[in-house]
N, C-alpha and C. Protein backbone atom coordinates (compact mmCIF):
# COMPACT_ATOMS: atom_id res chain seq x y z
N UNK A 1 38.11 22.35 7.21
CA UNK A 1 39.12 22.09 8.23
C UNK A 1 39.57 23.36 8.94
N UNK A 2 39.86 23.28 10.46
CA UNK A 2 40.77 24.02 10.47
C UNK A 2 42.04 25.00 10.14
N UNK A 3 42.49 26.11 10.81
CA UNK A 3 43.80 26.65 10.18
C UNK A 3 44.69 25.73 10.25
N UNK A 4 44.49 24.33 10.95
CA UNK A 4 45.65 23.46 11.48
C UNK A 4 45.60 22.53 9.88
N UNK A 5 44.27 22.65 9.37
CA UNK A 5 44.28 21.43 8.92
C UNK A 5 43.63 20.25 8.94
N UNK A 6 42.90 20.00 10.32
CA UNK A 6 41.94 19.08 10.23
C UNK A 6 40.41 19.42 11.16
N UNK A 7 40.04 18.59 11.30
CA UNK A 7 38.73 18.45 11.58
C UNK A 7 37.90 17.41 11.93
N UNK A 8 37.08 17.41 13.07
CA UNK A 8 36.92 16.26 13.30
C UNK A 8 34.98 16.33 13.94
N UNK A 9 34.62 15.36 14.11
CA UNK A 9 32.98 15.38 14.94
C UNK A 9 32.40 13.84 14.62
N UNK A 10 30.85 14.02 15.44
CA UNK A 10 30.76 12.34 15.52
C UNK A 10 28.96 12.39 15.10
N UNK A 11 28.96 11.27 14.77
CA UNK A 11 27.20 11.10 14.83
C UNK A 11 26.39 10.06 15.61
N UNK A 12 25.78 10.21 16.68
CA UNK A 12 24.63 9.38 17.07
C UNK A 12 23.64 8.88 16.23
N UNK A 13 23.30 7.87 16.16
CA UNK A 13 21.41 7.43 16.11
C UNK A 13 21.31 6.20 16.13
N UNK A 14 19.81 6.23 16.79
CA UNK A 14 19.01 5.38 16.77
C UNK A 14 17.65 5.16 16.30
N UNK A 15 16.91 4.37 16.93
CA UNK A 15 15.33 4.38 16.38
C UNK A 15 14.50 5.87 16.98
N UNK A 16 15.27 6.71 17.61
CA UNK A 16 14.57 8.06 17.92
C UNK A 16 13.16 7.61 18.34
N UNK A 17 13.03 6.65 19.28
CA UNK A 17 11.55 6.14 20.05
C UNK A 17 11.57 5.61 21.21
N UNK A 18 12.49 4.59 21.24
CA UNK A 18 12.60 3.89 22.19
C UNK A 18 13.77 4.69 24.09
N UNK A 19 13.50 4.68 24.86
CA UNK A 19 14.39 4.91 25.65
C UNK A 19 15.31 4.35 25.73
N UNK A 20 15.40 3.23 25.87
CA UNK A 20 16.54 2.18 25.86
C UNK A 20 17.01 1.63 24.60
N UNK A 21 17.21 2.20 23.53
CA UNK A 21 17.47 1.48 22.53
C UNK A 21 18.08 -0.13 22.36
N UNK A 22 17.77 -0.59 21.57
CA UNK A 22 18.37 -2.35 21.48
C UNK A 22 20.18 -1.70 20.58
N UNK A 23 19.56 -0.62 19.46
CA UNK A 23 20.89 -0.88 18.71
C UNK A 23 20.96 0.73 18.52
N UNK A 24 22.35 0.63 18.49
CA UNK A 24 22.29 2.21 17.65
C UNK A 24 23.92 2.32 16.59
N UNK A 25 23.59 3.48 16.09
CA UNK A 25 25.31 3.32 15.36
C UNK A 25 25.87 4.95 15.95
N UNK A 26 27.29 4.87 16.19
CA UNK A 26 28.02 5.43 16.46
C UNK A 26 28.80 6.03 15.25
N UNK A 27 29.64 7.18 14.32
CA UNK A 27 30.13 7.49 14.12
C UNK A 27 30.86 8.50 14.18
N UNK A 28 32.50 8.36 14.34
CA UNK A 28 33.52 9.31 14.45
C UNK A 28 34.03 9.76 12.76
N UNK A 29 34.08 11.24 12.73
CA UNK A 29 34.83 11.23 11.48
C UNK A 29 36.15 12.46 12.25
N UNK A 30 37.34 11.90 11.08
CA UNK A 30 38.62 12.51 11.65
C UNK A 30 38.76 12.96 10.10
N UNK A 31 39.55 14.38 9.35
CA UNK A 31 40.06 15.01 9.31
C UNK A 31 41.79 15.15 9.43
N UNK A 32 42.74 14.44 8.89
CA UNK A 32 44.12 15.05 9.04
C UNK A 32 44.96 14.68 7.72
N UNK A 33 45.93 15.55 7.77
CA UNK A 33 46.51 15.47 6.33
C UNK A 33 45.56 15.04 4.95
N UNK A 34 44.49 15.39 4.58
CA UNK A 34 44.21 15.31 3.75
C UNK A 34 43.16 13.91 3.26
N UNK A 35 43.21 13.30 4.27
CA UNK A 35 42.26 12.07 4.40
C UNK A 35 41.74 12.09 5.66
N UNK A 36 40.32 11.55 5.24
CA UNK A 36 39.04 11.57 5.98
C UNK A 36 38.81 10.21 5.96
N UNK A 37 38.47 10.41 7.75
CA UNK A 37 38.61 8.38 8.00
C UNK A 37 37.06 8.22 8.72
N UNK A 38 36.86 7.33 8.59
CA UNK A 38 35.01 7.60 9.22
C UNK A 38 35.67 6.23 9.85
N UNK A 39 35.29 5.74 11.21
CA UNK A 39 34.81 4.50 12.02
C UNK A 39 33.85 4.73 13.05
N UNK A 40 33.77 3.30 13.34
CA UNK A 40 32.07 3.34 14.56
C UNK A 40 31.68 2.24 14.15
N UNK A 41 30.43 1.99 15.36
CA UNK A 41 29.59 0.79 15.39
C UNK A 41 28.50 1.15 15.09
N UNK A 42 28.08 0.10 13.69
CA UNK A 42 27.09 0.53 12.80
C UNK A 42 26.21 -0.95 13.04
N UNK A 43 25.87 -0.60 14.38
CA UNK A 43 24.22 -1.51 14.96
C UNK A 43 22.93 -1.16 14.29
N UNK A 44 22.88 0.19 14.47
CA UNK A 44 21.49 0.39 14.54
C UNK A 44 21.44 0.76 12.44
N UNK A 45 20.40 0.14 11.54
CA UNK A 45 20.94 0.43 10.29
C UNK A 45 20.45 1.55 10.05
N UNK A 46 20.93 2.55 9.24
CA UNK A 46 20.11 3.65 8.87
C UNK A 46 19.28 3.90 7.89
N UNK A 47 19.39 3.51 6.96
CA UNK A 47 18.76 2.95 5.45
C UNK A 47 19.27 3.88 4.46
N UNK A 48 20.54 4.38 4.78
CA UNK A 48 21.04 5.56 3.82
C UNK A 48 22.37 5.63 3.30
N UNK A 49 22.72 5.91 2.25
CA UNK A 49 24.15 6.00 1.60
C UNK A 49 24.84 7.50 1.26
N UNK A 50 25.82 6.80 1.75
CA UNK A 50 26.99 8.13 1.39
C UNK A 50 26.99 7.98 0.56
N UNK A 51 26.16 9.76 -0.69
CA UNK A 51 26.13 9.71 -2.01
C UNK A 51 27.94 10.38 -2.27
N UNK A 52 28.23 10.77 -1.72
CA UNK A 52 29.32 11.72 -1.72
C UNK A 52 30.34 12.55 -0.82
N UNK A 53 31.22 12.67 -0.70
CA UNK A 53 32.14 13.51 0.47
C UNK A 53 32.99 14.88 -0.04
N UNK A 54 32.44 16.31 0.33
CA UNK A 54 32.55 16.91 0.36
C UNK A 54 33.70 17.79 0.98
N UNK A 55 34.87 17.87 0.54
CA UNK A 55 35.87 19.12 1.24
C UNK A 55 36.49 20.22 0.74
N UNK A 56 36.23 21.05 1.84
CA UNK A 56 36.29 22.48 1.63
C UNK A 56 37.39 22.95 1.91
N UNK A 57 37.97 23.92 1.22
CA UNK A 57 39.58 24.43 1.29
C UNK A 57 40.59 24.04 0.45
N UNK A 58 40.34 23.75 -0.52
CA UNK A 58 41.58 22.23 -0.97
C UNK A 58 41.70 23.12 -2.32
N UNK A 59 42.76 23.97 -1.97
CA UNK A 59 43.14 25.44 -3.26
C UNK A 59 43.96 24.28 -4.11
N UNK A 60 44.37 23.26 -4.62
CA UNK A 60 44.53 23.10 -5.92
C UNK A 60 44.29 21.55 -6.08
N UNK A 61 44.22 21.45 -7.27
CA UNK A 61 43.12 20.52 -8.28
C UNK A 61 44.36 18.81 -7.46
N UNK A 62 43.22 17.98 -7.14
CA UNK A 62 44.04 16.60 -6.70
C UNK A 62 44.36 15.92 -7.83
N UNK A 63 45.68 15.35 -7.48
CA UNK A 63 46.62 14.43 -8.23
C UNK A 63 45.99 13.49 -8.36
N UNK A 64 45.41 12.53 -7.13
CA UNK A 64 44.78 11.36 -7.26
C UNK A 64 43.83 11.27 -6.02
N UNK A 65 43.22 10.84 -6.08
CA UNK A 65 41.64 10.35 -4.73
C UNK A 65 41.53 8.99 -4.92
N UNK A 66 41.68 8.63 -3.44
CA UNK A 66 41.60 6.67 -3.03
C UNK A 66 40.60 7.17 -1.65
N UNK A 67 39.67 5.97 -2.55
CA UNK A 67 39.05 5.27 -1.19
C UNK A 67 39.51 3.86 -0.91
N UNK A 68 39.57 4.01 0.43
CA UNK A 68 39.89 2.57 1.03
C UNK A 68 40.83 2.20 0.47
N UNK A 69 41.82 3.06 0.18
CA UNK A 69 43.01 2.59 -0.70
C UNK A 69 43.20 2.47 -2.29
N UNK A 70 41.81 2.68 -2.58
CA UNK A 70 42.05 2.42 -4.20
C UNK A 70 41.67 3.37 -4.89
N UNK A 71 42.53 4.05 -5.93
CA UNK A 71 42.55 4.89 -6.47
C UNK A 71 41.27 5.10 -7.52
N UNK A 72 40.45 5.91 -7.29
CA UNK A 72 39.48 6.28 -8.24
C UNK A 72 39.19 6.77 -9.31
N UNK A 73 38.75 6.58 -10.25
CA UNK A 73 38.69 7.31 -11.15
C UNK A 73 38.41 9.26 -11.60
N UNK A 74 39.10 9.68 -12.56
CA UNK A 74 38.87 11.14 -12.31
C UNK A 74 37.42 11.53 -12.67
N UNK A 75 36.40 10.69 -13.06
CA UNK A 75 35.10 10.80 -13.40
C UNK A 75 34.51 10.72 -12.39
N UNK A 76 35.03 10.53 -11.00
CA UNK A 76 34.37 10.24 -9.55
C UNK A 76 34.57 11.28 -8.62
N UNK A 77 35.11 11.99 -9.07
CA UNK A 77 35.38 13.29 -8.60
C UNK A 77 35.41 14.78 -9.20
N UNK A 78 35.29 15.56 -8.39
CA UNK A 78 35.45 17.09 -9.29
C UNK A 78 35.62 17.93 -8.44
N UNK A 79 36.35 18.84 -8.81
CA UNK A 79 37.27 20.33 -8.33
C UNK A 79 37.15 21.37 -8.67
N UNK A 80 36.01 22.43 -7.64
CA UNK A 80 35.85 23.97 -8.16
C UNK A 80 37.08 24.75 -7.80
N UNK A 81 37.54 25.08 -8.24
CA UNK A 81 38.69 26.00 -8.15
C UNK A 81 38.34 27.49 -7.60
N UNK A 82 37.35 27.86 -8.15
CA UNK A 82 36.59 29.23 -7.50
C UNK A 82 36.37 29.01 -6.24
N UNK A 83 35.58 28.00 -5.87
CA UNK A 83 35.41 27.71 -4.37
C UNK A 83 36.25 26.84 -3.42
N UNK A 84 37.29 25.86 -4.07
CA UNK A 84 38.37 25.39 -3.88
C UNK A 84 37.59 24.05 -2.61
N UNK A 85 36.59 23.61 -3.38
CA UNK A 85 35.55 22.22 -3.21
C UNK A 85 35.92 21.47 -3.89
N UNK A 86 36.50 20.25 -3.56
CA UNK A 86 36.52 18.57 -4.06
C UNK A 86 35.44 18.07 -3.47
N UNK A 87 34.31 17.74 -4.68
CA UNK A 87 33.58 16.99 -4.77
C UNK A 87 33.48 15.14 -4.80
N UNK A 88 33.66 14.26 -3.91
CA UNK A 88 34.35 12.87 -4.43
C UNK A 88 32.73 12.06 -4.14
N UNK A 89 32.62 11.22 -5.30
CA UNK A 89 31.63 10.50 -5.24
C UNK A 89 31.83 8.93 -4.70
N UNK A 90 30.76 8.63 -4.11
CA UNK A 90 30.85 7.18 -3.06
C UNK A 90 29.87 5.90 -3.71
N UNK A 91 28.47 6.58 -3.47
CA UNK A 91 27.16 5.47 -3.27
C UNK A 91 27.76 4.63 -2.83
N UNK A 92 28.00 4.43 -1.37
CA UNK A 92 28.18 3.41 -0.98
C UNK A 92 27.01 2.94 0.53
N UNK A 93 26.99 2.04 0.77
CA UNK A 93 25.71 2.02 2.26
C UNK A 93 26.68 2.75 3.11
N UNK A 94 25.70 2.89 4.03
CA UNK A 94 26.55 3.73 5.35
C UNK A 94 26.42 2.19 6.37
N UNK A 95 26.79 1.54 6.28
CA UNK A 95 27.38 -0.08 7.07
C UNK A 95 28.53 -0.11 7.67
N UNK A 96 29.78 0.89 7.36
CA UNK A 96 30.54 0.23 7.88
C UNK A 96 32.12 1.35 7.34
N UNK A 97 32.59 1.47 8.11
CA UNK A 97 33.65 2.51 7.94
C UNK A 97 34.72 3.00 6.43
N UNK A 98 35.20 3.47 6.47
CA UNK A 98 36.16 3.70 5.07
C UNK A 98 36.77 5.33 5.05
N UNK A 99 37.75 5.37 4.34
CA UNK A 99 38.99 6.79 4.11
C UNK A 99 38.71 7.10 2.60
N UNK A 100 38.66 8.30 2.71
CA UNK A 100 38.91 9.28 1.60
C UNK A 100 39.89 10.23 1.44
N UNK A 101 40.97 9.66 0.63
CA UNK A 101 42.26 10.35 0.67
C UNK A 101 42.71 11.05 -0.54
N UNK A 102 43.02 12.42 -0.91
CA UNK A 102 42.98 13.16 -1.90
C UNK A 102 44.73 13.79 -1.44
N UNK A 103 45.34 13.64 -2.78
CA UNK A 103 46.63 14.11 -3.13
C UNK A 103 47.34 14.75 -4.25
């Protein structure tokens, strides 16, 4: 993140062939206070899963981590303190939006 705090960027794709594509997926990811929100239109499929979400900066160990609202287990996550990386684990498809919120 930023010195502010957040962070933000987006992802294109498609079938990388066609000019006119039929479908593609769009994603925005946002960055603020401490949760990471992914949305977009997820047309085109990708065939791939978010093994995991990665953030950098986060100098002390989280209280609790929710996705999509629900609090995860501390076996689903992990915290280098040297490098001050929260590691949070997902496997989930990349289909369709969701928040990762660490406190």
């Amino acid at each position: 993140p930023s010195t502010q705090g957040t962070a933000s960027g987006s992802l294109y794709a498609d079938d990388g062939v066609s000019i006119t594509p039929l479908t593609s997926t769009t994603v925005n990811f946002s960055y603020k206070q401490s949760q990471l929100t992914v949305t977009g239109k997820f047309g085109y499929a990708l065939g791939v899963n978010v093994s995991r979400v990665r953030f950098l900066g986060v100098g002390s160990a989280p209280k609790a981590v929710e996705v999509n609202g629900q609090k995860v287990k501390n076996s689903a996550y992990s915290w280098d303190k040297g490098n001050q990386v929260l590691d949070v684990t997902l496997n989930t498809t990349f289909t369709r939006g969701f928040t990762v919120q660490h406190s």
